[in-house]
PDB file of N, CA and C in Angstrom:
ATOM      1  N   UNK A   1      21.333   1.149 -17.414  1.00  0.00           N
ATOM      2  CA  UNK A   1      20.111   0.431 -17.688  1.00  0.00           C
ATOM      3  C   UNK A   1      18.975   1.149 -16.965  1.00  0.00           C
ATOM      4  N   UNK A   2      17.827   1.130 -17.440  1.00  0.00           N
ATOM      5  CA  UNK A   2      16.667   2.017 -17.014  1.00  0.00           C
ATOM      6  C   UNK A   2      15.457   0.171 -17.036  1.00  0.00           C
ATOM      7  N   UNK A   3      14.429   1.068 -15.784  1.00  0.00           N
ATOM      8  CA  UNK A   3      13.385  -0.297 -15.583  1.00  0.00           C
ATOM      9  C   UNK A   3      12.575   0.702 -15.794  1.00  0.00           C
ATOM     10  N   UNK A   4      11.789   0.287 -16.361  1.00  0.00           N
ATOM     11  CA  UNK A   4       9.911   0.175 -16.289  1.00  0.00           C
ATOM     12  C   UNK A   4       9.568  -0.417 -15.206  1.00  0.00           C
ATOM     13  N   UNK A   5       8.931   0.247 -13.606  1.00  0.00           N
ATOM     14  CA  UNK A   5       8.211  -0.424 -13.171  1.00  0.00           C
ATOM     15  C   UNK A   5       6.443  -0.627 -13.121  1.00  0.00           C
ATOM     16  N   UNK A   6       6.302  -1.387 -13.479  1.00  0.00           N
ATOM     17  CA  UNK A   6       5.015  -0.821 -13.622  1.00  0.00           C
ATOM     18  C   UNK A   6       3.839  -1.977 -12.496  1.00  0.00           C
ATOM     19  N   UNK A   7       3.008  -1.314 -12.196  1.00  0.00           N
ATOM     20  CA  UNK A   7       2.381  -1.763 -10.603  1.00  0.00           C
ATOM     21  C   UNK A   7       0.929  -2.294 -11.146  1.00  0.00           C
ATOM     22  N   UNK A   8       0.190  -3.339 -11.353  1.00  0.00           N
ATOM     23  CA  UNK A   8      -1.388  -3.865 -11.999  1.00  0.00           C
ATOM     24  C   UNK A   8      -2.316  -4.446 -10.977  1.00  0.00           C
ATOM     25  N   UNK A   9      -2.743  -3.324 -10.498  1.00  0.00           N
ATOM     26  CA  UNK A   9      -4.257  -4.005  -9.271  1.00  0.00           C
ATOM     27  C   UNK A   9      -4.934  -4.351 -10.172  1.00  0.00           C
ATOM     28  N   UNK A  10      -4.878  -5.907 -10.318  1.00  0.00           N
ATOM     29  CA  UNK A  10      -5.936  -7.088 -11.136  1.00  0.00           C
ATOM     30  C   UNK A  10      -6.669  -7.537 -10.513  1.00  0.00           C
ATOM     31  N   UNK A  11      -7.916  -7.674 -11.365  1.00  0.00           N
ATOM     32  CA  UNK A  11      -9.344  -8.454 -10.754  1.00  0.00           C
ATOM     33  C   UNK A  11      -8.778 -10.270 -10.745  1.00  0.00           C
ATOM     34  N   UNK A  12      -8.294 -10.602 -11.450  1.00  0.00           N
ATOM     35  CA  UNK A  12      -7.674 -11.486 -11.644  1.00  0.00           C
ATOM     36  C   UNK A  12      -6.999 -11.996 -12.674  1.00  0.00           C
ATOM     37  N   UNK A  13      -5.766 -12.888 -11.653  1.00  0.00           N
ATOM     38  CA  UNK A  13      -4.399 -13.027 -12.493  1.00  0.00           C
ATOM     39  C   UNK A  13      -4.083 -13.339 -13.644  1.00  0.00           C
ATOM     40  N   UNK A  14      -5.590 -14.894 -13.625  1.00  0.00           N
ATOM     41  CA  UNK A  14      -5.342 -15.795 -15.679  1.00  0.00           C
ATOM     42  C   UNK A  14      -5.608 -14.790 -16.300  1.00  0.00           C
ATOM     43  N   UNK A  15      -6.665 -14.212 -16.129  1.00  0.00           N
ATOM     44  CA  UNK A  15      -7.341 -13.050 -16.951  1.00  0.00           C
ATOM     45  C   UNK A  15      -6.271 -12.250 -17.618  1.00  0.00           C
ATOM     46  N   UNK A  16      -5.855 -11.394 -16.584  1.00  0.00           N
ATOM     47  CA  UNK A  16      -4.300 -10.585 -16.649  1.00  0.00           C
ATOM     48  C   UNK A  16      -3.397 -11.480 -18.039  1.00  0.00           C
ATOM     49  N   UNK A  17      -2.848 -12.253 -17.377  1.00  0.00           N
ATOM     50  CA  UNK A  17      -1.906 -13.093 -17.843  1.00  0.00           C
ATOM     51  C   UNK A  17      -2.300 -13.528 -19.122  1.00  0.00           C
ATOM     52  N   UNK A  18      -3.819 -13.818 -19.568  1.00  0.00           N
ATOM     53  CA  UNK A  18      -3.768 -13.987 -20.890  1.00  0.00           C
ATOM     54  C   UNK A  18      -3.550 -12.834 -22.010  1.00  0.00           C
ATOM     55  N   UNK A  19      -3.925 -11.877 -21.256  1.00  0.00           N
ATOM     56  CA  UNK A  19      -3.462 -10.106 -22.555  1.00  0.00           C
ATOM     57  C   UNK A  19      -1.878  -9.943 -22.500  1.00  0.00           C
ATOM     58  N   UNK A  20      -1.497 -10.421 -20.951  1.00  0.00           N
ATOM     59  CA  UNK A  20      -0.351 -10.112 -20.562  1.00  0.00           C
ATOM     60  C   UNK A  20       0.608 -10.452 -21.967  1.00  0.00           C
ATOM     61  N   UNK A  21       0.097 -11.865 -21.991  1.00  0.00           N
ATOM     62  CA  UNK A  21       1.262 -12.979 -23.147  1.00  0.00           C
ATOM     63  C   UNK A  21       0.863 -12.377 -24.834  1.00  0.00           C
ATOM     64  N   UNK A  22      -0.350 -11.583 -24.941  1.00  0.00           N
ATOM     65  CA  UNK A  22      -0.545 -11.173 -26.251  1.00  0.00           C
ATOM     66  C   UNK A  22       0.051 -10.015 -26.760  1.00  0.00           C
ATOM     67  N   UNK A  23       1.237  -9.708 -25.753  1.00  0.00           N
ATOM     68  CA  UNK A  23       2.124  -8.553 -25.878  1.00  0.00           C
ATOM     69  C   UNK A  23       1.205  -7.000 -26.674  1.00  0.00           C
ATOM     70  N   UNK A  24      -0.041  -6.252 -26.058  1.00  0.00           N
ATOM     71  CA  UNK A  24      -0.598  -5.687 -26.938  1.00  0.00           C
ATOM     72  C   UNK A  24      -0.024  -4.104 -27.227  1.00  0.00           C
ATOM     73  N   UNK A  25       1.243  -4.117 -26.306  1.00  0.00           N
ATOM     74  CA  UNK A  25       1.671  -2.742 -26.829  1.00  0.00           C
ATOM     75  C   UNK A  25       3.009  -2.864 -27.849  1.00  0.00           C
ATOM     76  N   UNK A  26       3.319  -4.390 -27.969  1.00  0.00           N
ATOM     77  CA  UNK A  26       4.714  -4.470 -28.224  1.00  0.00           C
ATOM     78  C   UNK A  26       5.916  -4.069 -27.730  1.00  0.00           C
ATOM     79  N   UNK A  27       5.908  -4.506 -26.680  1.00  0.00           N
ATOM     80  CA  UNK A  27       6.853  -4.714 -25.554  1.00  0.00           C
ATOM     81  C   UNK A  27       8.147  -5.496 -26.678  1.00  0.00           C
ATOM     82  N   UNK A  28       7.989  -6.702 -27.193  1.00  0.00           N
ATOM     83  CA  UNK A  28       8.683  -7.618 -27.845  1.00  0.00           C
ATOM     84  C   UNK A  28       9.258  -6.398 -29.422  1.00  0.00           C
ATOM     85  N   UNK A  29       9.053  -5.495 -29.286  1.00  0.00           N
ATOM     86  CA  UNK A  29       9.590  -4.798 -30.846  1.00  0.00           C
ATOM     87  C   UNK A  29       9.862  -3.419 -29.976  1.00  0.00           C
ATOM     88  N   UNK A  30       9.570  -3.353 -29.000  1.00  0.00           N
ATOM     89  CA  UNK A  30      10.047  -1.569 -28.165  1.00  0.00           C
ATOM     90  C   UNK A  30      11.540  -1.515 -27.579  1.00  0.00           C
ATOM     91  N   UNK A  31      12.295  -2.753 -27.665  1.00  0.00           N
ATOM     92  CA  UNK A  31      13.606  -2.290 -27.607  1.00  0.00           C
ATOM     93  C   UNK A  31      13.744  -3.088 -25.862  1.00  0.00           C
ATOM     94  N   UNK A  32      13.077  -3.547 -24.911  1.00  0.00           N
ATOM     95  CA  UNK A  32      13.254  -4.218 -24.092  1.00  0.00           C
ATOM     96  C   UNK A  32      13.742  -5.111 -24.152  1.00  0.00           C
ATOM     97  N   UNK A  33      14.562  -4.953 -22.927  1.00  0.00           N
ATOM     98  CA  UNK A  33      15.793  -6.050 -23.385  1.00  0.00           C
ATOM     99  C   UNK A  33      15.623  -7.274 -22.487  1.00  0.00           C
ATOM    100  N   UNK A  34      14.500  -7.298 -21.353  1.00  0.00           N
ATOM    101  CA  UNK A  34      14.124  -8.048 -20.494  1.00  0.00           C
ATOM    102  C   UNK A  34      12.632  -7.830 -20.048  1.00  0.00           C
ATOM    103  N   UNK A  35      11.982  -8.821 -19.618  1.00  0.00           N
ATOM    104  CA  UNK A  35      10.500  -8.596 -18.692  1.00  0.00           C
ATOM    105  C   UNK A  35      10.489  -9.732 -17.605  1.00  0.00           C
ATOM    106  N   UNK A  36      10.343  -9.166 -16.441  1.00  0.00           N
ATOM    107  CA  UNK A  36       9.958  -9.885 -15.352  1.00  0.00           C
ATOM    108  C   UNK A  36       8.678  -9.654 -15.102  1.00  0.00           C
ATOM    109  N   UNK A  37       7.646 -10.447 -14.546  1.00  0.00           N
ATOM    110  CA  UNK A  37       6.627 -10.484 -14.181  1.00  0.00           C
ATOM    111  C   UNK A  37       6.744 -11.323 -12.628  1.00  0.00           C
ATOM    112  N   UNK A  38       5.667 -10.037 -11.733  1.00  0.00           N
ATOM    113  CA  UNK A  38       6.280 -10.541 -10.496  1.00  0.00           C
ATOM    114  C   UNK A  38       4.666 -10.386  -9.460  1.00  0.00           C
ATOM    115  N   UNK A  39       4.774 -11.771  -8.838  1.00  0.00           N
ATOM    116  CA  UNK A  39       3.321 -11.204  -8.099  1.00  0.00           C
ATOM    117  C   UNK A  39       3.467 -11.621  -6.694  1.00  0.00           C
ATOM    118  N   UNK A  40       2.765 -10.376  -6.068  1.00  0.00           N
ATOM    119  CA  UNK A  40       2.736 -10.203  -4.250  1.00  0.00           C
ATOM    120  C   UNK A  40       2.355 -11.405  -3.791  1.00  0.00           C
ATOM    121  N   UNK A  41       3.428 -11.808  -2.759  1.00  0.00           N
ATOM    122  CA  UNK A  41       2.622 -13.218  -1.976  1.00  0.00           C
ATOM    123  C   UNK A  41       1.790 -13.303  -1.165  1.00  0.00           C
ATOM    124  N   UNK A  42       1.609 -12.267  -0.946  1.00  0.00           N
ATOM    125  CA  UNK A  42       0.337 -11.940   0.094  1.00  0.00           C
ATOM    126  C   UNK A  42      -1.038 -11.493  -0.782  1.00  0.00           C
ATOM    127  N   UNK A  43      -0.878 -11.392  -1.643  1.00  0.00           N
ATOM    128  CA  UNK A  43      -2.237 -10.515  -2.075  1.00  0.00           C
ATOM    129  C   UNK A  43      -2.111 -11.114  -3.678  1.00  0.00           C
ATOM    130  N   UNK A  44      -2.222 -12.036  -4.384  1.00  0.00           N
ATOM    131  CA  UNK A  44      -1.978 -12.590  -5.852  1.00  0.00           C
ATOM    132  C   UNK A  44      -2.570 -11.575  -7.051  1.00  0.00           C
ATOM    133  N   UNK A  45      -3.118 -11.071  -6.754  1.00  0.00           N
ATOM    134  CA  UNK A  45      -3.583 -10.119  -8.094  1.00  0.00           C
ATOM    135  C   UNK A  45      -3.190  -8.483  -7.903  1.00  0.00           C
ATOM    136  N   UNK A  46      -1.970  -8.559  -7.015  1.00  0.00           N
ATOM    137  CA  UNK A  46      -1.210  -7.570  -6.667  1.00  0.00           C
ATOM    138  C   UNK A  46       0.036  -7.672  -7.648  1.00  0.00           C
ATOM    139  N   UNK A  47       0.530  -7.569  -9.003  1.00  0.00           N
ATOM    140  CA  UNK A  47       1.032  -7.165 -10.051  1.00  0.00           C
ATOM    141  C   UNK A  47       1.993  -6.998 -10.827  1.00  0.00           C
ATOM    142  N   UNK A  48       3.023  -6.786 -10.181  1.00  0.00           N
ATOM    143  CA  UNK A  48       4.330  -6.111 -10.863  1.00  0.00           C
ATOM    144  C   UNK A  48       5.197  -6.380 -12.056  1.00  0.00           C
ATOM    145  N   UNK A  49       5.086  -5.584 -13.505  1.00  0.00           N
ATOM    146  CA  UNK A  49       6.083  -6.020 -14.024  1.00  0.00           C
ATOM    147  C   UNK A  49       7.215  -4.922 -14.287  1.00  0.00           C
ATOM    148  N   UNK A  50       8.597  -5.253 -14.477  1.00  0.00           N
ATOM    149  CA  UNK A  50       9.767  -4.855 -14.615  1.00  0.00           C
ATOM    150  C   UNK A  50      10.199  -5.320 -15.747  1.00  0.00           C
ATOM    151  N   UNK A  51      10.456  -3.946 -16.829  1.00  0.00           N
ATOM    152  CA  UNK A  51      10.740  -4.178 -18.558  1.00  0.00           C
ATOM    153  C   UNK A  51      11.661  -3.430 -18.491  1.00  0.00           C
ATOM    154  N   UNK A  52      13.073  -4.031 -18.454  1.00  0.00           N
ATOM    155  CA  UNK A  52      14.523  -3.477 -18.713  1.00  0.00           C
ATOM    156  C   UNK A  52      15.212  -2.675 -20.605  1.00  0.00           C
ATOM    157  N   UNK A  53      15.120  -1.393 -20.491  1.00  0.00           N
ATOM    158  CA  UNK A  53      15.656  -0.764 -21.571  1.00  0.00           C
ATOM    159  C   UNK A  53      16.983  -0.052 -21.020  1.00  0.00           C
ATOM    160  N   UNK A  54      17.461   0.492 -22.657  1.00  0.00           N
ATOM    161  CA  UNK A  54      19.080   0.841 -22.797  1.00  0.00           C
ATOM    162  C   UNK A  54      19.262   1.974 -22.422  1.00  0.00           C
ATOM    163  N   UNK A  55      17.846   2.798 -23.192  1.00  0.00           N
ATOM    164  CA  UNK A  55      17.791   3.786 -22.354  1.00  0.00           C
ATOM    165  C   UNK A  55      16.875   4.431 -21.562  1.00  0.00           C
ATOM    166  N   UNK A  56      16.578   6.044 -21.196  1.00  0.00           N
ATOM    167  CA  UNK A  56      15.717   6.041 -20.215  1.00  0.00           C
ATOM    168  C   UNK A  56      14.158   6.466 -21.407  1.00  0.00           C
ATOM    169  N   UNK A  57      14.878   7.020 -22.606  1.00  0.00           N
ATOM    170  CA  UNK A  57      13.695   7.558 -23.644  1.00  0.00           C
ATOM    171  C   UNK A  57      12.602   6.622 -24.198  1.00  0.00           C
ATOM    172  N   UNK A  58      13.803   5.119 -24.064  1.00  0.00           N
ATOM    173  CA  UNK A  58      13.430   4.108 -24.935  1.00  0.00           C
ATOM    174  C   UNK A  58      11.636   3.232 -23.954  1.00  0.00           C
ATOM    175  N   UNK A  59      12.205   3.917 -22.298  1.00  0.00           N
ATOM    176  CA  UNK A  59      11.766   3.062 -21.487  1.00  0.00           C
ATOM    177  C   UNK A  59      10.217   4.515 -21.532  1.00  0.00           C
ATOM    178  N   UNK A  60      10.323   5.581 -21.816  1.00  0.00           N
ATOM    179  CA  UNK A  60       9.662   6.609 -21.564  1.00  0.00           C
ATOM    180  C   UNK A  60       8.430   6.368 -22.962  1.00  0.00           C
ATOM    181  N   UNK A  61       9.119   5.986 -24.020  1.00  0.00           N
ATOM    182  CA  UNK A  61       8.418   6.029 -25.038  1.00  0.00           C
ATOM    183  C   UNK A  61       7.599   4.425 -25.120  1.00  0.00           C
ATOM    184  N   UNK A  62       8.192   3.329 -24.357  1.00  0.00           N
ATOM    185  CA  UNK A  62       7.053   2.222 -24.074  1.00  0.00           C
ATOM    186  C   UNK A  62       6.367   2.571 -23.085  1.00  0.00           C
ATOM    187  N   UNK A  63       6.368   3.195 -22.273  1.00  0.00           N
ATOM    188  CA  UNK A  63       5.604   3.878 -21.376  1.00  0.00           C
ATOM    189  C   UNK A  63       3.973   4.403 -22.003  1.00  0.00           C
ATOM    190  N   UNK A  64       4.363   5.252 -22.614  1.00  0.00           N
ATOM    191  CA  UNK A  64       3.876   6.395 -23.529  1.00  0.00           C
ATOM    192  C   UNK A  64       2.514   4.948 -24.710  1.00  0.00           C
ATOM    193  N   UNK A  65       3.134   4.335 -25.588  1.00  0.00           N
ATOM    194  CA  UNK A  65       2.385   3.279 -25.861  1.00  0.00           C
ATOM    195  C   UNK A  65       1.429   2.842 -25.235  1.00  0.00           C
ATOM    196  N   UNK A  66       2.131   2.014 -23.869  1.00  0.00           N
ATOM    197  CA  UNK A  66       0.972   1.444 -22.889  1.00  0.00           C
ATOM    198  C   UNK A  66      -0.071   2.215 -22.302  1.00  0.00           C
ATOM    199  N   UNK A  67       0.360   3.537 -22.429  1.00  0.00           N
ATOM    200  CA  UNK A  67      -0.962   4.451 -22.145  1.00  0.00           C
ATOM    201  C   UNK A  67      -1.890   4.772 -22.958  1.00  0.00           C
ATOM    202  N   UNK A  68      -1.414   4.982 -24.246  1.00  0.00           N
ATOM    203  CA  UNK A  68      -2.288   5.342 -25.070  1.00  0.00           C
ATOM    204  C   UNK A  68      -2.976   4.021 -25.988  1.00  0.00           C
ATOM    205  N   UNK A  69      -2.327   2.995 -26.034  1.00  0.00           N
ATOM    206  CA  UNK A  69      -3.158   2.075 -26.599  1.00  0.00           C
ATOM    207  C   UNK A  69      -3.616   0.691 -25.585  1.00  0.00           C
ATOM    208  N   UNK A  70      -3.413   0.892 -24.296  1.00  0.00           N
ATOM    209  CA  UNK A  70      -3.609  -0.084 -23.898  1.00  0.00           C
ATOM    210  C   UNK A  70      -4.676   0.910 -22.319  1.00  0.00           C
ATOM    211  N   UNK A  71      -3.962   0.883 -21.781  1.00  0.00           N
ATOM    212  CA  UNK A  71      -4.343   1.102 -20.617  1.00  0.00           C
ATOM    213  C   UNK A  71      -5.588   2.687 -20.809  1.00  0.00           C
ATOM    214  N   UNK A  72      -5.850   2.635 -22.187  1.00  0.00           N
ATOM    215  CA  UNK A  72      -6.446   4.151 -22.250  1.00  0.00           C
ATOM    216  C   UNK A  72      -8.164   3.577 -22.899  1.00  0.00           C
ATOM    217  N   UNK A  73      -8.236   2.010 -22.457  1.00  0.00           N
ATOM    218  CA  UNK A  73      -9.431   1.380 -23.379  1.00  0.00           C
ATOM    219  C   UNK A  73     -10.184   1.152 -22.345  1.00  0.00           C
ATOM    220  N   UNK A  74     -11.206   1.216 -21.721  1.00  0.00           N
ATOM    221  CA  UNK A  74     -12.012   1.859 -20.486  1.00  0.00           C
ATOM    222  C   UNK A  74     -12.281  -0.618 -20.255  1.00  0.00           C
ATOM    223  N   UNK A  75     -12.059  -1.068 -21.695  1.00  0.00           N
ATOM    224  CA  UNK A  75     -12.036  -2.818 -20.887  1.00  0.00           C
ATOM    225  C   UNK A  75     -11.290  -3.275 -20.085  1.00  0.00           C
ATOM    226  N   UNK A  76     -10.003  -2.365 -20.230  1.00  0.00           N
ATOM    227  CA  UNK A  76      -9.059  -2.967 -19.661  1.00  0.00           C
ATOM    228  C   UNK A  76      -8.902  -2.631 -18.092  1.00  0.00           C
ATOM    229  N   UNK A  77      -9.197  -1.438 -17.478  1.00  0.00           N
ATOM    230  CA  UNK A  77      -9.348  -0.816 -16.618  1.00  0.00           C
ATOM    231  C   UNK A  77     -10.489  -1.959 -15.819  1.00  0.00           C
ATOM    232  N   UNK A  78     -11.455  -1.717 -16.262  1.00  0.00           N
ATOM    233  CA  UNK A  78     -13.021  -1.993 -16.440  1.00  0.00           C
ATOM    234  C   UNK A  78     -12.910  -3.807 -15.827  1.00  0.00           C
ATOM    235  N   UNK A  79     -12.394  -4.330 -16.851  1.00  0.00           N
ATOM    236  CA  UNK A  79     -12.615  -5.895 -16.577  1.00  0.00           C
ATOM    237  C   UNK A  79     -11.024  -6.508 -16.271  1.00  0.00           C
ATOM    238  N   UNK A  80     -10.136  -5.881 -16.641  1.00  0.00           N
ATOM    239  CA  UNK A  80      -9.168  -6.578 -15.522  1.00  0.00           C
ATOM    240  C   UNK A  80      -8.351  -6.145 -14.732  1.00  0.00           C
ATOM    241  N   UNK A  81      -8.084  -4.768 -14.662  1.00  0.00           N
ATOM    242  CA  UNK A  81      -7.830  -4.083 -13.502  1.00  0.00           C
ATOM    243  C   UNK A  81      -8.963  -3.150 -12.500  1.00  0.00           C
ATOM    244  N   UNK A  82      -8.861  -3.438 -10.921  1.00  0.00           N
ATOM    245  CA  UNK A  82      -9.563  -2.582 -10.078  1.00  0.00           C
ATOM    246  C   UNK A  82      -9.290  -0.977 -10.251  1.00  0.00           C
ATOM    247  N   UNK A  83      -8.192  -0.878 -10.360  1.00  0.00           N
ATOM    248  CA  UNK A  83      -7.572   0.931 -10.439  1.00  0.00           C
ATOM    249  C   UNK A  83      -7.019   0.920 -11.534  1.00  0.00           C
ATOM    250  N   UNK A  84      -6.412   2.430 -11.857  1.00  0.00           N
ATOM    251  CA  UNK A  84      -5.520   2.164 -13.007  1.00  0.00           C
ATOM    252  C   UNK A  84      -3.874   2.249 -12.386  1.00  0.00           C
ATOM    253  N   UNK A  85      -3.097   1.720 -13.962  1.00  0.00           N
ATOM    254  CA  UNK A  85      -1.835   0.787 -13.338  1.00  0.00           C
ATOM    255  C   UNK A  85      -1.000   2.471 -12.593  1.00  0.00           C
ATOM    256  N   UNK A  86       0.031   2.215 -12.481  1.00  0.00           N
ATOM    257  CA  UNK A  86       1.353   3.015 -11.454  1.00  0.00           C
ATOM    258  C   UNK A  86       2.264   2.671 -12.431  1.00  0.00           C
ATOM    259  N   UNK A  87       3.067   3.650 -12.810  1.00  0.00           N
ATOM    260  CA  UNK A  87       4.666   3.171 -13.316  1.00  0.00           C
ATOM    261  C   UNK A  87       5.856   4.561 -13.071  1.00  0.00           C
ATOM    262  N   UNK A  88       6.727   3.866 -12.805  1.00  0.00           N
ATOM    263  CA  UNK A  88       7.878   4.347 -12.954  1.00  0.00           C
ATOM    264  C   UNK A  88       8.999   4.658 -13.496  1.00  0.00           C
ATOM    265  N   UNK A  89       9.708   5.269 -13.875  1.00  0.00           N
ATOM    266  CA  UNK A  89      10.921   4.669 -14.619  1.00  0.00           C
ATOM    267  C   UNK A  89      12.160   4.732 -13.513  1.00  0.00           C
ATOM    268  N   UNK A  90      13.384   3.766 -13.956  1.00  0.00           N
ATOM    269  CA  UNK A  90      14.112   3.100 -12.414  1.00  0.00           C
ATOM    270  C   UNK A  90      15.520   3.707 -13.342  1.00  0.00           C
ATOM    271  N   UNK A  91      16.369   4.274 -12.557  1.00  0.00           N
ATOM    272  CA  UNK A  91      18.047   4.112 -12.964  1.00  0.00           C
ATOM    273  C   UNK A  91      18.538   2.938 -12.145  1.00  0.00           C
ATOM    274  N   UNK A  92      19.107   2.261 -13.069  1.00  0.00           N
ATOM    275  CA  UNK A  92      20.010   1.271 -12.097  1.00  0.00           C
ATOM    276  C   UNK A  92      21.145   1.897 -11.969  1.00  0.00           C
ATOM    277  N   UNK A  93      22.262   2.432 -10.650  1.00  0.00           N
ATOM    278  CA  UNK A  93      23.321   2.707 -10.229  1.00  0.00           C
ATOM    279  C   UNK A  93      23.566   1.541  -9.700  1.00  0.00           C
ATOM    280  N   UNK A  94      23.632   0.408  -9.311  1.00  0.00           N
ATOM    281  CA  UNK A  94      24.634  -0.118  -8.911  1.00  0.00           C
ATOM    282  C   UNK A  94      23.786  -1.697  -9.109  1.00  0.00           C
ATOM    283  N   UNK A  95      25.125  -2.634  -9.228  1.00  0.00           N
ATOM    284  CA  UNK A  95      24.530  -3.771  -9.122  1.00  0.00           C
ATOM    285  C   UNK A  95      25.383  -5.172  -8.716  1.00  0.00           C
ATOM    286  N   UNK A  96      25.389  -5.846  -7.687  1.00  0.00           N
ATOM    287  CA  UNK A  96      25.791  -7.032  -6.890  1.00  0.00           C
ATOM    288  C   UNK A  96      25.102  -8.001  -7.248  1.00  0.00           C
ATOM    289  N   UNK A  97      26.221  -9.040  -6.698  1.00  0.00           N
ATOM    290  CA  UNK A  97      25.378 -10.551  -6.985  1.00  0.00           C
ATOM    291  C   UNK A  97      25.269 -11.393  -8.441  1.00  0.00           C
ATOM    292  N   UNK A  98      24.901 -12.251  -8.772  1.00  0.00           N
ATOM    293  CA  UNK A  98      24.979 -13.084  -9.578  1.00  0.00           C
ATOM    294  C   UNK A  98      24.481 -11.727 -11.428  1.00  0.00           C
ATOM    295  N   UNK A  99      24.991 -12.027 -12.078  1.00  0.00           N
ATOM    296  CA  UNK A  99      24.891 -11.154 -13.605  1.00  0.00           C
ATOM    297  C   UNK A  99      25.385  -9.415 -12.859  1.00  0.00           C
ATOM    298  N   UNK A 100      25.684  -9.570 -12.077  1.00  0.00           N
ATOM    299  CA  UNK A 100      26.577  -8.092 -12.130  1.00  0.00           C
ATOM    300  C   UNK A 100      28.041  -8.389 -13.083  1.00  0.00           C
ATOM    301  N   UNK A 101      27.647  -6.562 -13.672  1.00  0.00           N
ATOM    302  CA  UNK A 101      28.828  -6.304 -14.726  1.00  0.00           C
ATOM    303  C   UNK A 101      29.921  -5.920 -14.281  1.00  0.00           C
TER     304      UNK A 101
END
């Protein structure tokens, strides 16, 4: 399994959260097989979401989307993020605890 991490210094969260839910890269048709949305307790418009794919291309090529149609529109930057986002892509090697395979 491969993660998307991806890191969103937001001006603020509803704001965020309402594009968030309008899925605008199609997250919901890119083959993700999960999304967590996760925010810093210390700092609330500190960001994180984690979008679980099968593979690492699948996770490279939603990547690739969110850059070019989302995060590449000077509003989005502009009015709801301070910087632009951070992402990663994650191998999972190992896994414990409750839904380990």
């Amino acid at each position: 399994m491969f993660t998307l991490q991806i890191s969103y210094p937001v001006r603020d969260y509803g704001a965020f959260k309402k594009v968030f839910d309008t899925d605008p890269a199609g997250r919901a048709a890119s083959g993700a097989r999960s999304v967590r949305l996760l925010r810093d307790t210390a700092d609330q418009n500190s960001v994180v979401v984690h979008l679980d794919f099968d593979t690492k291309d699948a996770a490279g090529v939603f990547l690739e989307q969110l850059r070019s149609q989302v995060w590449d529109k000077p509003e989005v930057i502009g009015d709801l993020m301070t910087a632009s986002p951070t992402a990663r892509i994650l191998e999972e090697v190992a896994r414990e605890g409750q839904g380990a395979g």
